[in-house]
Protein backbone atom coordinates (compact mmCIF):
# COMPACT_ATOMS: atom_id res chain seq x y z
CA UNK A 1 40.14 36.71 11.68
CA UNK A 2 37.39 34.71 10.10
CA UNK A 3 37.87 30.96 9.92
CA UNK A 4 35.35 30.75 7.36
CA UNK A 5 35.85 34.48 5.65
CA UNK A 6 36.90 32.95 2.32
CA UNK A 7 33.83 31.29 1.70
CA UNK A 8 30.58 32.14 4.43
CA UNK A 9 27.38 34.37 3.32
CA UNK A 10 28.12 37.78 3.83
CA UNK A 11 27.06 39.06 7.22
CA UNK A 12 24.81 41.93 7.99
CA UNK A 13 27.80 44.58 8.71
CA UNK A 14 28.87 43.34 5.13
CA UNK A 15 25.96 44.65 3.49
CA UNK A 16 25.51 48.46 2.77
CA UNK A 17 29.62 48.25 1.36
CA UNK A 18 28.56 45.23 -1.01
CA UNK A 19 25.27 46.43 -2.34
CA UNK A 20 26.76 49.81 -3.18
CA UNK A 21 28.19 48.73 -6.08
CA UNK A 22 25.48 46.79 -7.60
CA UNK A 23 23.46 48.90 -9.45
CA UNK A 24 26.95 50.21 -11.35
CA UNK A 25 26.89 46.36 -13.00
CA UNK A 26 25.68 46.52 -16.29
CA UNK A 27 25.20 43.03 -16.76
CA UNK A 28 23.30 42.82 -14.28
CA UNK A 29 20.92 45.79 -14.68
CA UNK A 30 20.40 44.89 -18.38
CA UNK A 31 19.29 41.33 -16.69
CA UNK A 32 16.86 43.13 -14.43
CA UNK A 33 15.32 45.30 -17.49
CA UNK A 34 14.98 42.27 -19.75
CA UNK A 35 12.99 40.61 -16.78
CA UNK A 36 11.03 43.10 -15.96
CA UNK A 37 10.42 45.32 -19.30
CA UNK A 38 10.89 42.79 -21.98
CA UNK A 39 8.77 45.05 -24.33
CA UNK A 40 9.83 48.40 -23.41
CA UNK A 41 13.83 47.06 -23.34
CA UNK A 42 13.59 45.69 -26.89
CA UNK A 43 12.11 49.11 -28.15
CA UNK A 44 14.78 51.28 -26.52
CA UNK A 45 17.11 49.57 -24.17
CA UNK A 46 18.89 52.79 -23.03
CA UNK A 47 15.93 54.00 -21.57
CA UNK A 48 15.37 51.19 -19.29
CA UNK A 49 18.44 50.26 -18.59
CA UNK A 50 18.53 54.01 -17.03
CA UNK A 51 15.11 53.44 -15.65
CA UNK A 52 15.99 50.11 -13.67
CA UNK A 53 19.13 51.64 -12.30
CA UNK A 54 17.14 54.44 -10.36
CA UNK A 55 14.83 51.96 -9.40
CA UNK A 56 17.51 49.49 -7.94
CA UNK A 57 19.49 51.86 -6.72
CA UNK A 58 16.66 53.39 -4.70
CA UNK A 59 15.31 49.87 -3.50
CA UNK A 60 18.78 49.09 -2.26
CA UNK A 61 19.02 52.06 -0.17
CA UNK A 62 16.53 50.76 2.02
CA UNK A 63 18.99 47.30 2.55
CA UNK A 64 20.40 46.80 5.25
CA UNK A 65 20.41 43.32 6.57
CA UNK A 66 20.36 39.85 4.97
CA UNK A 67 16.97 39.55 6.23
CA UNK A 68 15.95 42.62 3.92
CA UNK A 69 17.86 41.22 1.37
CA UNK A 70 15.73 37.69 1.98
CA UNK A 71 12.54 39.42 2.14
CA UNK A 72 13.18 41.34 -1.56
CA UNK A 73 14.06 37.83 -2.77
CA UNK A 74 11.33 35.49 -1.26
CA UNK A 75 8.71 38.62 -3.21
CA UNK A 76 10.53 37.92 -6.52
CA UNK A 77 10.33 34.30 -6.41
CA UNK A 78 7.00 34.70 -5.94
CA UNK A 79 6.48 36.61 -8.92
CA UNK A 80 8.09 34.13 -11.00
CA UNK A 81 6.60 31.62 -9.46
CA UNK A 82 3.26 33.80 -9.91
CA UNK A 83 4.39 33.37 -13.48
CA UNK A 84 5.86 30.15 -14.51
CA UNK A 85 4.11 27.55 -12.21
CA UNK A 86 0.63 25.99 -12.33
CA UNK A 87 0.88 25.40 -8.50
CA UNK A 88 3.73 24.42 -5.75
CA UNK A 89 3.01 21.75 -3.11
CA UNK A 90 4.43 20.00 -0.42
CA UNK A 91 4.96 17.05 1.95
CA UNK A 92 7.08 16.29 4.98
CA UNK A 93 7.77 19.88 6.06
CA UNK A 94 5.41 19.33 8.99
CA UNK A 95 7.89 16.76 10.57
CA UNK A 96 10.45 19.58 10.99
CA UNK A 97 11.37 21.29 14.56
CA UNK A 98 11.37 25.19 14.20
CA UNK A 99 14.33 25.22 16.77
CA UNK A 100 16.74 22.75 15.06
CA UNK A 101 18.96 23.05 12.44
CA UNK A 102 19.45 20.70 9.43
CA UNK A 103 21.29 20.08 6.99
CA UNK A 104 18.98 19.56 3.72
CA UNK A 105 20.31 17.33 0.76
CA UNK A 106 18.09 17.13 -2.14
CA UNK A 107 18.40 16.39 -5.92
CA UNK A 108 18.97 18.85 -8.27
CA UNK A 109 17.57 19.39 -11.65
CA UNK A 110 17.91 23.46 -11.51
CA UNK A 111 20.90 25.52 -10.57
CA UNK A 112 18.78 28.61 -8.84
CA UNK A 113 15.30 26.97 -8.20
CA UNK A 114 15.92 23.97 -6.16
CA UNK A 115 17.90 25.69 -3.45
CA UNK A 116 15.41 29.24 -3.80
CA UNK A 117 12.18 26.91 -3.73
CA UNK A 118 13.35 25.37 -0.40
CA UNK A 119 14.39 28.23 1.37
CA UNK A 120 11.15 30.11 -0.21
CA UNK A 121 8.81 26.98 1.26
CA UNK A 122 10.61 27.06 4.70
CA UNK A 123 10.07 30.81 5.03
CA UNK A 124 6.31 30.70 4.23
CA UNK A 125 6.06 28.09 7.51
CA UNK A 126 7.99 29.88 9.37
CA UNK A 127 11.41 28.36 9.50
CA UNK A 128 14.72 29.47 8.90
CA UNK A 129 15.83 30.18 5.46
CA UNK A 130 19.08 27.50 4.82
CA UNK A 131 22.12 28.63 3.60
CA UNK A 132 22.93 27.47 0.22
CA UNK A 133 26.07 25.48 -1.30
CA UNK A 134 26.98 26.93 -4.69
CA UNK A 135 30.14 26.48 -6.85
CA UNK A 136 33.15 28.71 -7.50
CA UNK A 137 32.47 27.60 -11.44
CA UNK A 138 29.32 29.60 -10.94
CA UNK A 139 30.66 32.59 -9.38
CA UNK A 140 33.10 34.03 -12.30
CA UNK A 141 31.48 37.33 -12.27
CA UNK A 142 31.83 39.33 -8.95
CA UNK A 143 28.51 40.44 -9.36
CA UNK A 144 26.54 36.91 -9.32
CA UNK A 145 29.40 36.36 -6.34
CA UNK A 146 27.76 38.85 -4.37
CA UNK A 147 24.44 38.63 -4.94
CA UNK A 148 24.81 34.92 -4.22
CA UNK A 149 26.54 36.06 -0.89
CA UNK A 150 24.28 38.46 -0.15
CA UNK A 151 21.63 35.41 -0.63
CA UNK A 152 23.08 33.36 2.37
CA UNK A 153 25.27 31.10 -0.25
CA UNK A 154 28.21 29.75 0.52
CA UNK A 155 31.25 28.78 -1.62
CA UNK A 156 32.30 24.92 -2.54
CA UNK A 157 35.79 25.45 -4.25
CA UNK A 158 35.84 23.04 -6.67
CA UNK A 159 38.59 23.75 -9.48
CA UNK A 160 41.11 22.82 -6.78
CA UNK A 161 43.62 19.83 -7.02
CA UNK A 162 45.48 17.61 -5.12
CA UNK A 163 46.09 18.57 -1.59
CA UNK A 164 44.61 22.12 -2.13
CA UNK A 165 41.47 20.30 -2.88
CA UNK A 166 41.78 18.33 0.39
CA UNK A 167 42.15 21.42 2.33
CA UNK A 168 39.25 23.13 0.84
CA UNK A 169 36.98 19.91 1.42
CA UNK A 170 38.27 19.97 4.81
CA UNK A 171 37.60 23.60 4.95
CA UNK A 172 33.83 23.30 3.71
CA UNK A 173 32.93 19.77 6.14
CA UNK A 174 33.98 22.39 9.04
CA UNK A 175 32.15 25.11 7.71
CA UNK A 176 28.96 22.92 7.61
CA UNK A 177 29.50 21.19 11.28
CA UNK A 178 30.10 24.77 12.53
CA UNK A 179 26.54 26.49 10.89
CA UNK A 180 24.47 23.00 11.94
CA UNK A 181 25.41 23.10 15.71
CA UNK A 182 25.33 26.72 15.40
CA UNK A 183 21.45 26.65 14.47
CA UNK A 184 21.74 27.71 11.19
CA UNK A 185 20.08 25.54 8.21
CA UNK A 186 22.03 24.07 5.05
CA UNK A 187 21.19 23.05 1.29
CA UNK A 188 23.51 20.98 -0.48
CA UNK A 189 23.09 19.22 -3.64
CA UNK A 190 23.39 15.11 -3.61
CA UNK A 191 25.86 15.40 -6.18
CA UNK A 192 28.24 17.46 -8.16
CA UNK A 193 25.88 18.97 -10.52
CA UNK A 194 22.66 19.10 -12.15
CA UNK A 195 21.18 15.30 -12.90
CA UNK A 196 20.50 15.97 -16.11
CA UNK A 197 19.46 12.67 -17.72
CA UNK A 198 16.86 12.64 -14.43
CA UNK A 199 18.75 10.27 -12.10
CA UNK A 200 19.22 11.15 -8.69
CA UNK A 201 22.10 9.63 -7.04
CA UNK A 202 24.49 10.58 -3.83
CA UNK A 203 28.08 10.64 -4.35
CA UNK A 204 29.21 8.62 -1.53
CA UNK A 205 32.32 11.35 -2.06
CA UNK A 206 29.42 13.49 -0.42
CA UNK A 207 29.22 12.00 2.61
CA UNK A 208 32.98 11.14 3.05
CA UNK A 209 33.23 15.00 2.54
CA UNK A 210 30.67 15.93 5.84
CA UNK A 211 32.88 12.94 7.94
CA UNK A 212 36.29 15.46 7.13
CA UNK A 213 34.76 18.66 9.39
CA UNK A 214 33.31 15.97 12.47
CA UNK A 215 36.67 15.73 14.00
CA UNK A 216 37.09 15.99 17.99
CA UNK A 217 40.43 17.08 19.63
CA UNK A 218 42.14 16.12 15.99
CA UNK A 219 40.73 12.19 16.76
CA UNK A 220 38.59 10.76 13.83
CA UNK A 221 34.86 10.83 14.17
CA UNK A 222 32.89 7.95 13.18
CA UNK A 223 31.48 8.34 10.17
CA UNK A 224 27.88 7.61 11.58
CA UNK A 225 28.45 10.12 14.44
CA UNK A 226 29.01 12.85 12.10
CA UNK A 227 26.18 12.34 9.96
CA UNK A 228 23.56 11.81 12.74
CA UNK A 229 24.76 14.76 14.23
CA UNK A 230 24.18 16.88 11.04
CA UNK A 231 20.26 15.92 11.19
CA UNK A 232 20.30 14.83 7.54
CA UNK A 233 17.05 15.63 5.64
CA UNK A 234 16.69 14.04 2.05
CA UNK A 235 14.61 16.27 -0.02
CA UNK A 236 13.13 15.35 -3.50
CA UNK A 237 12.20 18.21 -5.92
CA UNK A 238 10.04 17.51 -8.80
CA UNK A 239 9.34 19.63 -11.96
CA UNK A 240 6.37 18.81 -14.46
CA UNK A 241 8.31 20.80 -16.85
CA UNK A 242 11.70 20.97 -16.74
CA UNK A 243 12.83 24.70 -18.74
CA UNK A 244 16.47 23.39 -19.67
CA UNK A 245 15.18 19.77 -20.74
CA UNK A 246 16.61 20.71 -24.47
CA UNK A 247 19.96 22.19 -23.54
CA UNK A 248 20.20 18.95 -21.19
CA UNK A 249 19.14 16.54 -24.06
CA UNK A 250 21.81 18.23 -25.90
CA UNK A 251 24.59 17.96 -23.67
CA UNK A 252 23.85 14.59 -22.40
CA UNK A 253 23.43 13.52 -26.63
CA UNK A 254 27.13 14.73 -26.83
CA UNK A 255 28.77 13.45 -23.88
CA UNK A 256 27.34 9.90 -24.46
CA UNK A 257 28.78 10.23 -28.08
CA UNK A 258 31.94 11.22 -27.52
CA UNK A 259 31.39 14.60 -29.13
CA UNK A 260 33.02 18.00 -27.52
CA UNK A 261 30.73 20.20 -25.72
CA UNK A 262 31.73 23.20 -24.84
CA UNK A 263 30.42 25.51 -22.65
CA UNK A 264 31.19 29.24 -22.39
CA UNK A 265 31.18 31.85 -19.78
CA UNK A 266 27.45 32.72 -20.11
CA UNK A 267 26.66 29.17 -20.07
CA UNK A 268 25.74 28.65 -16.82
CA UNK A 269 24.03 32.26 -16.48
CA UNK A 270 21.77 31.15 -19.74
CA UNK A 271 20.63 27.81 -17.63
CA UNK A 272 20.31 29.56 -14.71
CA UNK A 273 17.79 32.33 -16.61
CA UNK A 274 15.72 29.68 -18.47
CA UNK A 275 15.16 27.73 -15.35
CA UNK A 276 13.42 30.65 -13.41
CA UNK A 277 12.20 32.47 -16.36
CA UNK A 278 10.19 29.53 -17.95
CA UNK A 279 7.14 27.62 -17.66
CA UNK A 280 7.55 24.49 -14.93
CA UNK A 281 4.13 23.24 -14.71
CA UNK A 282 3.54 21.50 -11.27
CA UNK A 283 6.31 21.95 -8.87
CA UNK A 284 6.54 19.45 -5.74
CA UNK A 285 8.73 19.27 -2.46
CA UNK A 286 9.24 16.70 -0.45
CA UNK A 287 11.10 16.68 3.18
CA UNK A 288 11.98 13.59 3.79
CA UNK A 289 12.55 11.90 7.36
CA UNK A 290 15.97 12.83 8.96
CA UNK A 291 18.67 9.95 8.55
CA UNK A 292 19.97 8.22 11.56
CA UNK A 293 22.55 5.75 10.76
CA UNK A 294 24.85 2.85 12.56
CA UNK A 295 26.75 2.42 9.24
CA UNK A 296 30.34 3.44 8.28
CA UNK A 297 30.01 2.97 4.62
CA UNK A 298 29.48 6.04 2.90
CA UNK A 299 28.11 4.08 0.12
CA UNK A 300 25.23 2.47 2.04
CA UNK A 301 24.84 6.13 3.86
CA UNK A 302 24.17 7.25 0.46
CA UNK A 303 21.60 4.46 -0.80
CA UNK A 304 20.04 5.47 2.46
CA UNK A 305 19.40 9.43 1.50
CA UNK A 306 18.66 8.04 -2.19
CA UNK A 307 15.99 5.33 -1.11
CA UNK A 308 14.23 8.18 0.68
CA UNK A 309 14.38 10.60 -2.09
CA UNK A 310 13.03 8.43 -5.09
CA UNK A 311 10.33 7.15 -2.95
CA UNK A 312 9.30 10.77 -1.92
CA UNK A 313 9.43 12.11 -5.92
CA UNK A 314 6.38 12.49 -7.16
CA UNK A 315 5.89 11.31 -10.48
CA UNK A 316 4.01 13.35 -12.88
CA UNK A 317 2.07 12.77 -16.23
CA UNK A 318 5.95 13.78 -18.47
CA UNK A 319 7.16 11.15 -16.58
CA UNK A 320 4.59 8.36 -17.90
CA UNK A 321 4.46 9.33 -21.32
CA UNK A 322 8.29 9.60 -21.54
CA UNK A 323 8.15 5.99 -20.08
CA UNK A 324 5.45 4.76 -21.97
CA UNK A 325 7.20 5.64 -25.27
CA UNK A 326 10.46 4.31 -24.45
CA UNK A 327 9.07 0.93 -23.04
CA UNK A 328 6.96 0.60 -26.55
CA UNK A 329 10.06 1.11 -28.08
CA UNK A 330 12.27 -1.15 -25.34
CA UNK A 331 9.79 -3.31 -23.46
CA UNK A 332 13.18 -4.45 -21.42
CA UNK A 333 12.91 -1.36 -19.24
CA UNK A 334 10.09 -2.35 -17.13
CA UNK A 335 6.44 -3.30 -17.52
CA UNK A 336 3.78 -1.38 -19.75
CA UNK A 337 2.90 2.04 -18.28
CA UNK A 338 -1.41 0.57 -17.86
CA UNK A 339 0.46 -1.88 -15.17
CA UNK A 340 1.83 0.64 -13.08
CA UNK A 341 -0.04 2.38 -10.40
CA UNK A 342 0.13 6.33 -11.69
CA UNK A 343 0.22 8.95 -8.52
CA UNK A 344 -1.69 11.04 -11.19
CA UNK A 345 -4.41 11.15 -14.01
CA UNK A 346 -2.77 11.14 -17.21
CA UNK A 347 -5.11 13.58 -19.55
CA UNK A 348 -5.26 13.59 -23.78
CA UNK A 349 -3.79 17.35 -22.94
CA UNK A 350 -1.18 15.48 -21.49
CA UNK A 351 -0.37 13.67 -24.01
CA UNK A 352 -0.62 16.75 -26.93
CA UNK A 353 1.14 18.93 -24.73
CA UNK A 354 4.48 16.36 -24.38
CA UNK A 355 4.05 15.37 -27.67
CA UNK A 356 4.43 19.15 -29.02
CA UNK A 357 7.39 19.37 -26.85
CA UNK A 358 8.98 15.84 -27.84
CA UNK A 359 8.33 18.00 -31.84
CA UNK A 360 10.78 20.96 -30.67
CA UNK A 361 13.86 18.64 -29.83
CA UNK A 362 16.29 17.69 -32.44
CA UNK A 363 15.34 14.27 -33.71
CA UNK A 364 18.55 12.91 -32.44
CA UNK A 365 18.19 14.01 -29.18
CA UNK A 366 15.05 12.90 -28.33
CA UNK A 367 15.84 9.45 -27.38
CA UNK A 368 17.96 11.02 -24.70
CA UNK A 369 15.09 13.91 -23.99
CA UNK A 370 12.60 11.01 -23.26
CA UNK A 371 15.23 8.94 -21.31
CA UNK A 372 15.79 12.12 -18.88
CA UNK A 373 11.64 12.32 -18.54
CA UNK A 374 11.36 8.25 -17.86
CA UNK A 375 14.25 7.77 -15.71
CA UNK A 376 12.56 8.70 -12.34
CA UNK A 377 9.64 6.19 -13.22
CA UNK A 378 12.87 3.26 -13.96
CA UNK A 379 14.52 4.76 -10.53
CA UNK A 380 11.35 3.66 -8.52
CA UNK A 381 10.47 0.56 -10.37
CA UNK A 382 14.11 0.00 -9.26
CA UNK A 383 13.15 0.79 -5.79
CA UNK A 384 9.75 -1.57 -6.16
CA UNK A 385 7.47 1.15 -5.21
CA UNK A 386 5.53 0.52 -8.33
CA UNK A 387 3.39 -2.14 -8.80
């Protein structure tokens, strides 16, 4: 049997038996149709839902490995990316070896981009696609469980308690050892969920988590030995626009004032739709340089991956005018936005183009919608890369 069985990708003998039943998931064909005949599905939505499921069911027959399966996705983020993004560009991926392995942690602002735009970038250069961390709270459906299996993801179990959760964290630290000295690329996320008021932080619990699977003959491994031995990149992934920055404001608004929020079973899928499906302006990756430690604090091991990734965000003009507005406002926050050194020109379409924006969100909110904007221009005056 195996080891990993409960939670790995699916495999390429998996495939044909999974995808068989795909195109028999409404949800996910009316999905599909919206996506790809928004017109023609609001005029008559039998018709192309019936339309899609010939076509996906004929495009599926032709699947057969998880490469295929990669291939079909990498074209579709293109399109979207065709569609929703002024232009994508990178740093740091040139300091990567082709032949290793490595296990990628970067901050995370989308549930489906961040991961997809990695992957997507590595492909393009000729690398190996990573295999993706997602959570069991996103996987409710069977459907979005196999497609995300089908998409090299992995599951994090995370509504577990007590010692079941210590089994299952044990579990996953093996599963990720396992994949990184068996060649095979990782993405995980620096923390539990999205950083939705825009500060990007590692969970030291993170790091304690990839010390659990580094064990040798049931002995202990040093904490540093098992992260150096994961080749640790930081990545930093920055969004001009980000798609879900009103349902953030909104739920950050709430949670700060003690207010319920609830969220429903189609929460998740809603963020997860917005994020591809709307505009992001300028995208930008960064691959950081890969960690090599002598510490056994997983809370300086932490400040270590965070240092790198602030520094390596690239600021863009949202960020400045979120700042500059909250500093008139708050002048405690840091200096005036003319003393700072901007990594880019800040136009007057800038400016009309936030500001029209800023107009959409709830009046309450936007406090909190500017904060989530400014906060990665406060993280690196932290940091004293600004000047």
């Amino acid at each position: 049997m195996d080891e990993f069985e409960d939670i790995r990708p699916y495999r390429d003998h998996e495939v044909e038996a999974v995808i068989k039943t795909l195109h028999q998931q409404d949800e996910l064909i009316i999905g599909m149709a919206k996506f790809r005949f928004p017109k023609l599905f609001k005029y008559s939505p039998t018709i192309t839902k019936a339309v899609v499921r010939i076509v996906i069911k004929h495009k599926l027959k032709s699947i057969k490995t998880i490469l295929d399966i990669q291939h079909i996705v990498g074209e579709e983020l293109n399109a979207i990316l065709n569609k929703t993004a002024k232009k994508v560009t990178i740093s740091g991926l040139d300091r990567l070896n082709k032949e290793d392995a490595y296990l990628f942690i970067g901050n995370h602002r989308d549930i489906s981009m961040d991961p997809a735009l990695v992957s997507y970038l590595l492909h393009k250069a000729n690398h190996n696609t990573v295999e993706i961390a997602i959570g069991d709270n996103l996987l409710k459906k069977k459907y979005i469980a196999d497609l995300m299996r089908l998409n090299k993801s992995f599951i994090v179990k995370r509504s577990l308690i007590g010692r079941e959760k210590l089994f299952a964290l044990k579990h996953l630290s093996r599963y990720i050892h396992h994949q990184i000295k068996s060649g095979h690329s990782i993405w995980i996320a620096q923390k539990e969920g999205r950083a939705k008021d825009g500060i990007d932080f590692t969970e030291p619990a993170i790091i304690k988590m990839l010390q659990l699977g580094g064990h040798k003959n049931d002995a202990k491994t040093k904490l540093s030995d098992a992260i150096n031995s994961l080749n640790i990149i930081p990545i930093s992934i920055s969004y001009e626009l980000d798609p879900c920055d009103s349902m953030k404001a909104k739920e950050v608004y709430m949670n700060m004032n003690n207010e319920t929020y609830t969220k429903d079973d189609n929460t998740d899928q809603k963020s997860i739709v917005t994020g591809l499906l709307n505009p992001k302006g300028n995208i930008h990756i960064s691959f950081g340089k890969k960690i090599t430690t002598t510490k056994e604090n997983a809370t300086e091991i932490a400040l270590e991956i965070d240092n790198q990734i602030i520094e390596n965000y690239l600021l863009q003009a949202p960020n400045y005018i979120a700042y500059e507005k909250l500093q008139t406002l708050d002048d405690s926050i840091g200096p005036k936005l003319e003393e700072l050194t901007s990594e880019v020109a800040i136009l007057q379409e800038d400016r009309d183009n936030f500001e029209a924006r800023l107009d959409l969100i709830d009046q309450k909110y936007q406090p909190v919608f500017l904060a989530m904007y400014a906060n990665p221009v406060r993280s690196k005056l932290n940091l004293n890369k600004l000047k």
